[in-house]
N, C-alpha and C. Protein backbone atom coordinates (compact mmCIF):
# COMPACT_ATOMS: atom_id res chain seq x y z
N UNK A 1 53.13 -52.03 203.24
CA UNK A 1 51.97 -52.39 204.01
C UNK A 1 51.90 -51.59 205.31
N UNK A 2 53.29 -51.12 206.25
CA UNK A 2 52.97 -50.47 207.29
C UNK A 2 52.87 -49.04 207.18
N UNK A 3 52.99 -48.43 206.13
CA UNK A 3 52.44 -47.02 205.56
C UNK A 3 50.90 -47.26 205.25
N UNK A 4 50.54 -47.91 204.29
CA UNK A 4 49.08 -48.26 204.15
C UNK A 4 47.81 -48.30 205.23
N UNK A 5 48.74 -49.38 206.84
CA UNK A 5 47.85 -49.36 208.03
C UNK A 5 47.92 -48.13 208.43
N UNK A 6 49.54 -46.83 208.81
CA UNK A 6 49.33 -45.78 209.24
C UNK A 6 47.89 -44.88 208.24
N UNK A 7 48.27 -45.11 207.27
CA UNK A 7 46.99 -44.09 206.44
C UNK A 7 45.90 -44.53 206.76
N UNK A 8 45.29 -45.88 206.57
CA UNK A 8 43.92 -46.21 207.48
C UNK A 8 43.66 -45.77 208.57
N UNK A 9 44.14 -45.59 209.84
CA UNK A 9 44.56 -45.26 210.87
C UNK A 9 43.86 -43.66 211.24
N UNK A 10 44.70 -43.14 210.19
CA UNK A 10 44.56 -41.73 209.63
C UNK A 10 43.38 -40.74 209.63
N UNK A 11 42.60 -41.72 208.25
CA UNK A 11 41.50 -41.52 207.56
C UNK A 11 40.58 -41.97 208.56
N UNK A 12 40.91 -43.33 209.74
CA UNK A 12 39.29 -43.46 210.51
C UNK A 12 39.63 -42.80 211.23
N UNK A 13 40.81 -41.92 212.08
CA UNK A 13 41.07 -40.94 213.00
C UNK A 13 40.05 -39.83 213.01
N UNK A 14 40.16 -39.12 211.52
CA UNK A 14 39.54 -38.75 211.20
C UNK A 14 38.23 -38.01 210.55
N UNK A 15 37.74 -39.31 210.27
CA UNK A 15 36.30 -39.86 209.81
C UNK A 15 35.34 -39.68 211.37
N UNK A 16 36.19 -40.46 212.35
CA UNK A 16 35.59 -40.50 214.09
C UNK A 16 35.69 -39.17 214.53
N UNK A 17 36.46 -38.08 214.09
CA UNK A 17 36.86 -36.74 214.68
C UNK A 17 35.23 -35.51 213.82
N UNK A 18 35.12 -36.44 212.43
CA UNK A 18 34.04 -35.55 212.22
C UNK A 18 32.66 -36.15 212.31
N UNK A 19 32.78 -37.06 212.86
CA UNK A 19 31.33 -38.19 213.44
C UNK A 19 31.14 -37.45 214.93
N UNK A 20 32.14 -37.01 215.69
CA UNK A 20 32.09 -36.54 217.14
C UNK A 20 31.49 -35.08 216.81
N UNK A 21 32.40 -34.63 215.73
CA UNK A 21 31.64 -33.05 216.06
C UNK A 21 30.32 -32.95 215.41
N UNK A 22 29.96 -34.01 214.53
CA UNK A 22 28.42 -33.65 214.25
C UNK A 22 27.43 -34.41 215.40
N UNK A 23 27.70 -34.94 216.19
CA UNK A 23 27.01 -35.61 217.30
C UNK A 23 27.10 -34.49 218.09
N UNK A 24 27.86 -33.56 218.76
CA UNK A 24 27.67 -32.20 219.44
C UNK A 24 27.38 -31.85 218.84
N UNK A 25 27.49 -30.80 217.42
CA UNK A 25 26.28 -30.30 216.74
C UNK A 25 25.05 -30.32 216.75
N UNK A 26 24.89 -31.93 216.34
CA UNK A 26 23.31 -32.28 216.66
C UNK A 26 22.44 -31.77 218.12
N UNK A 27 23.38 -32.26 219.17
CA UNK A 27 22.90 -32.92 220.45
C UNK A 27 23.15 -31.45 220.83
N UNK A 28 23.44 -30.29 220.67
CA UNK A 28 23.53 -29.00 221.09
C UNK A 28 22.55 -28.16 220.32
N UNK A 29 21.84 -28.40 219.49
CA UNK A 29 20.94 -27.82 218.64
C UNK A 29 19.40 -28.27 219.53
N UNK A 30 19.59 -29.61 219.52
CA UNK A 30 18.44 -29.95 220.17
C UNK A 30 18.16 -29.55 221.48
N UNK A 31 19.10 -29.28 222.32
CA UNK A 31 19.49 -28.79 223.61
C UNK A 31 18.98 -27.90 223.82
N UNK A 32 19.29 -26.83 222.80
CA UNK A 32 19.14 -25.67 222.92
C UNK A 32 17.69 -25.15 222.38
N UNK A 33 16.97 -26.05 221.35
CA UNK A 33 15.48 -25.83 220.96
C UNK A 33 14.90 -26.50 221.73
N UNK A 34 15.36 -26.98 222.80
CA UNK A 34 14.31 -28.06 223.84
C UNK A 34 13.83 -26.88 224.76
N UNK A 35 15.47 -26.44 225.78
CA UNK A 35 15.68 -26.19 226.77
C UNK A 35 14.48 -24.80 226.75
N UNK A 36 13.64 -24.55 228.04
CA UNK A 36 13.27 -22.91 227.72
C UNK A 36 13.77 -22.10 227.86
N UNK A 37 13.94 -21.07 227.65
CA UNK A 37 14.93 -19.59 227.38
C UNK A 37 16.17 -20.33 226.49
N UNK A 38 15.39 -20.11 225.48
CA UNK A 38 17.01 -21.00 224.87
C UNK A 38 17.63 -20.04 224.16
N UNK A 39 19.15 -20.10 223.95
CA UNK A 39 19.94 -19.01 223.57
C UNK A 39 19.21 -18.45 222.31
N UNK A 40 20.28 -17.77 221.69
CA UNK A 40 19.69 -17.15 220.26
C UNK A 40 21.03 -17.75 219.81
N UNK A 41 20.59 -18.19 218.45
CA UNK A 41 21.85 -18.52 217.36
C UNK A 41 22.29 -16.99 216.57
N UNK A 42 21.82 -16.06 216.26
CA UNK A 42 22.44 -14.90 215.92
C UNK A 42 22.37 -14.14 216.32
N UNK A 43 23.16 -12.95 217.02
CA UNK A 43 22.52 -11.75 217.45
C UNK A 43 23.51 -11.04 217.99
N UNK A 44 23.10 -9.82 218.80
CA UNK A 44 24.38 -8.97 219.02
C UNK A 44 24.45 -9.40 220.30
N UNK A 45 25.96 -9.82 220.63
CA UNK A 45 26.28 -10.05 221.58
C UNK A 45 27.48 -9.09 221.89
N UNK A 46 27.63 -7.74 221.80
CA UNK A 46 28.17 -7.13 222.89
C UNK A 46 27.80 -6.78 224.01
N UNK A 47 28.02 -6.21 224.74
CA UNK A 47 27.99 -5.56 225.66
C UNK A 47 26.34 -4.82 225.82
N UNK A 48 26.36 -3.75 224.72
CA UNK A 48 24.95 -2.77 224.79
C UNK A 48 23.88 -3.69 224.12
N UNK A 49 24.08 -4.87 223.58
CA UNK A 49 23.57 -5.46 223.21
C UNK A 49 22.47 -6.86 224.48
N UNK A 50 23.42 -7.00 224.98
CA UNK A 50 23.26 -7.81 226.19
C UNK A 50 22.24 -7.29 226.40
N UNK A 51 23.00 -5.83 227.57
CA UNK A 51 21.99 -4.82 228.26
C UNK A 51 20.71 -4.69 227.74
N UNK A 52 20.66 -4.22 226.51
CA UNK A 52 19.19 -3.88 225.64
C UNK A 52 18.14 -5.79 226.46
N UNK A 53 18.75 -6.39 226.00
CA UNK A 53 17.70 -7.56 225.77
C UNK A 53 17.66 -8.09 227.52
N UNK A 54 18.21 -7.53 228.50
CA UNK A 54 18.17 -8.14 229.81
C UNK A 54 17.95 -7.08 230.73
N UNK A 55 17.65 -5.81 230.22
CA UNK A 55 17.31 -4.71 231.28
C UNK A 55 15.82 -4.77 231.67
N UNK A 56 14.95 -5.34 231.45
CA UNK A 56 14.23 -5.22 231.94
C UNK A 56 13.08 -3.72 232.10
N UNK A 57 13.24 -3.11 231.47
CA UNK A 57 12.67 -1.55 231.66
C UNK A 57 14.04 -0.99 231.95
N UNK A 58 14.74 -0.57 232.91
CA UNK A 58 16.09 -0.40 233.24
C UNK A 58 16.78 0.64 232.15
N UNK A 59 16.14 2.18 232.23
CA UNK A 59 16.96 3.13 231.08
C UNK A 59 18.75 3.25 231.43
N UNK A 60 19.40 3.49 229.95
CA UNK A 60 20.34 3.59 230.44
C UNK A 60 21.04 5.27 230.32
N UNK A 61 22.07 5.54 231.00
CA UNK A 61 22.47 6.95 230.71
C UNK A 61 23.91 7.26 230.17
N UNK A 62 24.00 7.98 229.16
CA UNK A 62 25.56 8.47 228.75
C UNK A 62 26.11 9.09 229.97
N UNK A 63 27.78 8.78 229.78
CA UNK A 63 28.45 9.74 230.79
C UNK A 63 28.71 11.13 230.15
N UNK A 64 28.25 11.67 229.21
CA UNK A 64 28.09 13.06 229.07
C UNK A 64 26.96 13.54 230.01
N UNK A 65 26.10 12.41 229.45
CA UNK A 65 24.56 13.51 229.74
C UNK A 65 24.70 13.29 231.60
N UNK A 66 25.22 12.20 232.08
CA UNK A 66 25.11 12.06 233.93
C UNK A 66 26.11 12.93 234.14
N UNK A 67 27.13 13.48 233.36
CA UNK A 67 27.88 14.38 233.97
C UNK A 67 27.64 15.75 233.93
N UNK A 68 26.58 16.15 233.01
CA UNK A 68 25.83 17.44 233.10
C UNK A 68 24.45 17.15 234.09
N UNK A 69 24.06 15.98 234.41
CA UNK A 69 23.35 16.30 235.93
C UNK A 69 24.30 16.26 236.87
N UNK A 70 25.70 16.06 236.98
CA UNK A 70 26.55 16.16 238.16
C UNK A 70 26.75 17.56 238.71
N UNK A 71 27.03 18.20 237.35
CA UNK A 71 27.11 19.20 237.40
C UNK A 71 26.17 20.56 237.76
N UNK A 72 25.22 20.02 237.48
CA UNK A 72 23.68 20.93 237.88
C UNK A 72 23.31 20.17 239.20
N UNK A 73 23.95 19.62 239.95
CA UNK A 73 23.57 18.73 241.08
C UNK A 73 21.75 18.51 241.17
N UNK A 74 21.89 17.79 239.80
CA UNK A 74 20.49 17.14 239.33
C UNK A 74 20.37 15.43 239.74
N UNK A 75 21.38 14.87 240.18
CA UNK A 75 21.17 13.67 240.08
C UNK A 75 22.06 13.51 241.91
N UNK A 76 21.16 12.11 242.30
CA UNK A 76 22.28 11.05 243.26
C UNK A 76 22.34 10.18 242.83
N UNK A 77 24.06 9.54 242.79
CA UNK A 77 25.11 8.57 242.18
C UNK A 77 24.63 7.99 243.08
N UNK A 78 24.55 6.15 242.63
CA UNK A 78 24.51 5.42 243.72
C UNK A 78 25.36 4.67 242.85
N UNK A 79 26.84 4.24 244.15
CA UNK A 79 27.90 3.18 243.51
C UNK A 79 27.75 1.89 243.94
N UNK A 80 27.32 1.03 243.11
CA UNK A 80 26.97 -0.72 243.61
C UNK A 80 28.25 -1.24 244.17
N UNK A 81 29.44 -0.74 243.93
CA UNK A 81 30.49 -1.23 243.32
C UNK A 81 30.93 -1.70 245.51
N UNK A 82 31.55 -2.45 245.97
CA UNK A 82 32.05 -2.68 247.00
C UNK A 82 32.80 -2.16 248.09
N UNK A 83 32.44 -1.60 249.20
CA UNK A 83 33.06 -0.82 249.93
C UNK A 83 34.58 -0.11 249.85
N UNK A 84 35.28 -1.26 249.68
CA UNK A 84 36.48 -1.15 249.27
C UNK A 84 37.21 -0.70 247.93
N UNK A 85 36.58 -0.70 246.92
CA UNK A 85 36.60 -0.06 245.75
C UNK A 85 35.86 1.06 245.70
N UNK A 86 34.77 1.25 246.62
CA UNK A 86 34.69 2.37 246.77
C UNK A 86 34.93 3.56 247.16
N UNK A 87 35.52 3.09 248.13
CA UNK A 87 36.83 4.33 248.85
C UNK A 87 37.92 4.60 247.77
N UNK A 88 38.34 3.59 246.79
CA UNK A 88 39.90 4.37 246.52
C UNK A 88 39.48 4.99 245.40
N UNK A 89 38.26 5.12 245.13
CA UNK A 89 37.68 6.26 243.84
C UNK A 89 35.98 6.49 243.92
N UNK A 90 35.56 7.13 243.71
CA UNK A 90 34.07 7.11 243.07
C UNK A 90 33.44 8.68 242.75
N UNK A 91 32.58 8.69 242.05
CA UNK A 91 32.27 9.98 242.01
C UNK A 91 31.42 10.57 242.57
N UNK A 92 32.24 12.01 242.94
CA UNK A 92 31.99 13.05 244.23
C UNK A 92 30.19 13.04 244.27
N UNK A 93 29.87 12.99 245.57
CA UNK A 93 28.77 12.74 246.33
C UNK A 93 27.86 11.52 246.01
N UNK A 94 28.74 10.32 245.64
CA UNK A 94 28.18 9.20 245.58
C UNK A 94 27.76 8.56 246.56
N UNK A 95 26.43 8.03 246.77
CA UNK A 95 26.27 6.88 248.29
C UNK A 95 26.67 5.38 247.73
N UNK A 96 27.27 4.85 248.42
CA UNK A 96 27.95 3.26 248.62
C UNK A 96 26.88 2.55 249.00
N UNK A 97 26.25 1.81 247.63
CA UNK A 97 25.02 0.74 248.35
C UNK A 97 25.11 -0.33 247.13
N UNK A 98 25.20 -1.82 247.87
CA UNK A 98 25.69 -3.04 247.02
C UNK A 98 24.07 -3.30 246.76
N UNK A 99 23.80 -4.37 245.72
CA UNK A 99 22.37 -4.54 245.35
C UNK A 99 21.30 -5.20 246.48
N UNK A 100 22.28 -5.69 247.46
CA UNK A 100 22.01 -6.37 248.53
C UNK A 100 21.46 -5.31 250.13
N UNK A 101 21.88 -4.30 249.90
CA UNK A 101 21.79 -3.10 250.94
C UNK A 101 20.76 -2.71 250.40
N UNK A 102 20.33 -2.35 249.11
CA UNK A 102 19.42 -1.28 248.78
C UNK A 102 18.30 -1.09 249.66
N UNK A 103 17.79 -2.03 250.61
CA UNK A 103 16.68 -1.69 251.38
C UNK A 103 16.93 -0.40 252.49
N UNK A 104 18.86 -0.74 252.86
CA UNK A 104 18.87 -0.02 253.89
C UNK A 104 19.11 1.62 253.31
N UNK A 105 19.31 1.85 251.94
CA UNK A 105 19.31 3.37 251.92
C UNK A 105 17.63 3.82 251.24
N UNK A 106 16.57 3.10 251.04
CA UNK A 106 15.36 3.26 250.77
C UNK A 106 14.89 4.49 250.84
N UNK A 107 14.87 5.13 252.67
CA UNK A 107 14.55 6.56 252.34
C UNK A 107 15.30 6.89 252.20
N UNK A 108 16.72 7.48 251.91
CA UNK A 108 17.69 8.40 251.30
C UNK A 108 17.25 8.14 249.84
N UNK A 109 16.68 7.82 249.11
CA UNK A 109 16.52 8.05 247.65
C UNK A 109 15.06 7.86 247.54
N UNK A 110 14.64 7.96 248.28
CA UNK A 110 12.77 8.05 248.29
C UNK A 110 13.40 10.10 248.22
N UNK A 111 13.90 10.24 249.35
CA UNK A 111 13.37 11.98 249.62
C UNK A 111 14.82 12.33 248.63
N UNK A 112 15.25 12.05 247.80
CA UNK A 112 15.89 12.23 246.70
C UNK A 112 15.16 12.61 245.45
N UNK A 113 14.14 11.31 245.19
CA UNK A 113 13.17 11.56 244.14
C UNK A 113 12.75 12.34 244.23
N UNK A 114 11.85 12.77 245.61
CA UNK A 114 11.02 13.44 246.12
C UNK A 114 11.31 15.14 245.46
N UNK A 115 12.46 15.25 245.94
CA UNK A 115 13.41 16.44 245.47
C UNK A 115 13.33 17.16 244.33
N UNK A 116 12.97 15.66 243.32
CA UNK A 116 13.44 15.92 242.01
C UNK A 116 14.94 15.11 241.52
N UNK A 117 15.58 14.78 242.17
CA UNK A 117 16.79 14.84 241.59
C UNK A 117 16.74 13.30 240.73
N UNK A 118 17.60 12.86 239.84
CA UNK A 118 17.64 11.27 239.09
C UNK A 118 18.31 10.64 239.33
N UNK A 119 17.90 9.71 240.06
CA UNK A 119 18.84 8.30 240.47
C UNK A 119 19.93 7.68 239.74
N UNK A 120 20.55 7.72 239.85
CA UNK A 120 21.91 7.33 238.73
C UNK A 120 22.61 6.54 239.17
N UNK A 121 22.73 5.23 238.85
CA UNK A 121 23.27 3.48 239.35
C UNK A 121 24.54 3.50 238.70
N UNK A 122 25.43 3.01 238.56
CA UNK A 122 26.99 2.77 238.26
C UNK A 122 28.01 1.69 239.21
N UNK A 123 28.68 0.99 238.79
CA UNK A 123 29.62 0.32 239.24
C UNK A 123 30.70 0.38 238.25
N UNK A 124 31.77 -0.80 238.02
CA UNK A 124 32.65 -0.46 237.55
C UNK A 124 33.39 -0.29 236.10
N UNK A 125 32.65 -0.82 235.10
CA UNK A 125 32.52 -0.55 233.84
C UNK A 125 31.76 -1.41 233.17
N UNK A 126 31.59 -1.83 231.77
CA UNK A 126 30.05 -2.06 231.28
C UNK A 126 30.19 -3.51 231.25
N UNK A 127 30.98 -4.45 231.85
CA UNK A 127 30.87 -5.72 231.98
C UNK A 127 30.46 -6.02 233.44
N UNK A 128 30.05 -4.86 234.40
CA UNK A 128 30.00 -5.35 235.84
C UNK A 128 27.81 -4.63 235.83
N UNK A 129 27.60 -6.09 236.50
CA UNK A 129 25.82 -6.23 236.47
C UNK A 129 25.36 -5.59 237.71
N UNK A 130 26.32 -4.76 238.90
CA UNK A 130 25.90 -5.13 239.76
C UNK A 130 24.80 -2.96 239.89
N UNK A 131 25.21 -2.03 238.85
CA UNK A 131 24.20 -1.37 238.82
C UNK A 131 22.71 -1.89 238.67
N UNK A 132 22.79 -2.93 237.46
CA UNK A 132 21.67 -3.17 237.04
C UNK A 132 20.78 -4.01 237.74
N UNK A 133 21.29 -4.52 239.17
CA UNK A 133 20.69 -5.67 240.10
C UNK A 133 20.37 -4.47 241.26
N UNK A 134 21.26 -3.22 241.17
CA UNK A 134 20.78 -2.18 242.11
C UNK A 134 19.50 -1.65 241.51
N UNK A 135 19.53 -0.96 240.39
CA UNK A 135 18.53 -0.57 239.95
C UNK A 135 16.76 -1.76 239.83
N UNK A 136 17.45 -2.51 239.92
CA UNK A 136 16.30 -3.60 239.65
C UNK A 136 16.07 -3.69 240.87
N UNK A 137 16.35 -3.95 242.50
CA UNK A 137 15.95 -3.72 243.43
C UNK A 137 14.80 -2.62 243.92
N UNK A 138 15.92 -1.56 243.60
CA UNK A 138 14.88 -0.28 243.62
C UNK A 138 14.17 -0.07 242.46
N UNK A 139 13.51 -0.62 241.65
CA UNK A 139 12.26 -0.81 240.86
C UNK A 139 11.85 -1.65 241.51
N UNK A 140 11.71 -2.98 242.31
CA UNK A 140 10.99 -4.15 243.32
C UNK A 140 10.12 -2.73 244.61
N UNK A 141 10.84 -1.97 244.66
CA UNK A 141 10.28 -1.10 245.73
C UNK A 141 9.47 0.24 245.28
N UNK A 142 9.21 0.18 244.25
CA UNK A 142 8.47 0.66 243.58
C UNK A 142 9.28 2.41 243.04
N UNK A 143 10.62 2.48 242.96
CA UNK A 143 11.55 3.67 242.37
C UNK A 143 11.72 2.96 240.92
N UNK A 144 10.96 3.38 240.19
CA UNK A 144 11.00 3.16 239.04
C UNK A 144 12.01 3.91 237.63
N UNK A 145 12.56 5.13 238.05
CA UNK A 145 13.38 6.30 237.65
C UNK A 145 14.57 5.62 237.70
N UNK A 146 14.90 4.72 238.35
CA UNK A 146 16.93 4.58 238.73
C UNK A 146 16.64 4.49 237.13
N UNK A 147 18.34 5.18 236.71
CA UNK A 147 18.95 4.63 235.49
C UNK A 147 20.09 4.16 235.79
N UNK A 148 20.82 3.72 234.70
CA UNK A 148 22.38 3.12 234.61
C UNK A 148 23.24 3.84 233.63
N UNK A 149 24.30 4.35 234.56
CA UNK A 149 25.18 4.96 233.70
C UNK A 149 26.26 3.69 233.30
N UNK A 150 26.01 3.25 231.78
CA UNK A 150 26.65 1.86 231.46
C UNK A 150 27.99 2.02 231.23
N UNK A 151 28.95 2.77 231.40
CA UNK A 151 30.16 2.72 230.98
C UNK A 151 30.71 2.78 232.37
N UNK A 152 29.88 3.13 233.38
CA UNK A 152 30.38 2.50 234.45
C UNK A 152 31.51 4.03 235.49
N UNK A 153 32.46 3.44 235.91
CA UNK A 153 33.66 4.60 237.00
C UNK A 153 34.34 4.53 235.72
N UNK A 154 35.14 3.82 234.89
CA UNK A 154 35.37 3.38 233.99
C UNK A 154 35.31 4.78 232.89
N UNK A 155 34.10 4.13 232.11
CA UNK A 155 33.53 5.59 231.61
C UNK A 155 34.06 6.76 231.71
N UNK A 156 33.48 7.20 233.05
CA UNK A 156 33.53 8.56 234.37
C UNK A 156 34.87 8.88 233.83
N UNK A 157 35.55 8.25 234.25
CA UNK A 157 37.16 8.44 234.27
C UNK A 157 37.74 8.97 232.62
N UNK A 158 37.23 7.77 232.06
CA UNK A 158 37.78 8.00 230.33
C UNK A 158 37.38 9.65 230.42
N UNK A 159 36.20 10.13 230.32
CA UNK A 159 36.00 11.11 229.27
C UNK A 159 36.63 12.27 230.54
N UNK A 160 37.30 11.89 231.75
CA UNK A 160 38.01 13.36 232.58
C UNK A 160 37.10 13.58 233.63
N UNK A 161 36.03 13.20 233.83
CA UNK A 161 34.99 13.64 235.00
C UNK A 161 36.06 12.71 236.16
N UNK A 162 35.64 14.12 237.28
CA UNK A 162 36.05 13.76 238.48
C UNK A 162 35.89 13.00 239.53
N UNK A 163 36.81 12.45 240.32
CA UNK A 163 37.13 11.68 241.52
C UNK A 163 37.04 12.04 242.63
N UNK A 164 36.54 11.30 243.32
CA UNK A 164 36.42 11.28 244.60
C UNK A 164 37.12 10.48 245.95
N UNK A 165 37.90 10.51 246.91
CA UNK A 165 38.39 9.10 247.89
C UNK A 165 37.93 8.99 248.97
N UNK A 166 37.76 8.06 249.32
CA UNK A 166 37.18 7.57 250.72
C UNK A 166 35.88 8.09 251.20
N UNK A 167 35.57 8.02 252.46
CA UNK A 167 34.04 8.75 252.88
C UNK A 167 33.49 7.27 252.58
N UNK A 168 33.22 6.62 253.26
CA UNK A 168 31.80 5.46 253.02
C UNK A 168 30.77 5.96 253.87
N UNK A 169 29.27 6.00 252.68
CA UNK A 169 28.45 6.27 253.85
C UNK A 169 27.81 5.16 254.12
């Protein structure tokens, strides 16, 4: 008989363990077809995947192709990335502006455009948002050109393109 109560025991342990997860099931389905912007149940959720569905207009750029405007000094780097990370690397003739500054370098990349040259946003590799909140700033101000180099210093680094230290402007 006290084997019999452990197995009852058991079986409603259990029975209650899959009564709970279909009550979150439920109550998370509905949640989520209520709520507005509601997630997606399938889809690509990496990384370039994200980006695609939350850029907003927001082109993005290979670090081949930004490193052949580095090289033709076709482009200004702008590094979102934080003063302090920006000094102990970034790439050569980058300006240091967080998404929060962008007003204060406005004309330095107004008479940039002006130039010709392509705005090129980057921080620190393709999980950090804070190019894409730069670039989205300067589209609010009507620079519609910034791109994002999505692989980030990160990137830069992998494929051998060069470094830069210190200098904050």
């Amino acid at each position: 008989m006290f084997g019999h109560n452990i197995g009852n025991r058991i079986n409603k342990g259990i029975v209650q363990g899959i009564l709970l997860v279909c009550i979150g099931l439920i109550s998370g389905f509905a949640c989520n077809t209520l709520r507005p912007g509601s997630l997606e149940w399938v889809g690509d959720w990496s990384p370039a995947g994200v980006y695609a569905r939350y850029s907003k207009g927001i082109e993005q750029i290979g670090v081949d192709e930004a490193y052949n405007l580095f090289l033709d000094e076709a482009a200004l780097f702008l590094d979102a990335r934080d003063p302090f990370d920006f000094e102990s690397g970034h790439i050569p003739g980058a300006i240091n502006v967080s998404p929060e500054q962008a007003e204060t370098k406005l004309e330095i990349i107004r008479a940039a455009v002006d130039s010709g040259k392509e705005i090129l946003a980057y921080c620190g590799d393709i999980d950090c948002h804070m190019s894409m909140d730069l670039a989205l700033a300067y589209k609010s101000f009507g620079i519609d050109k910034t791109r994002i180099v999505f692989e980030g210093l990160a990137g830069w680094l992998e494929t051998g393109c060069p470094l830069e230290e210190g200098i904050v402007q």
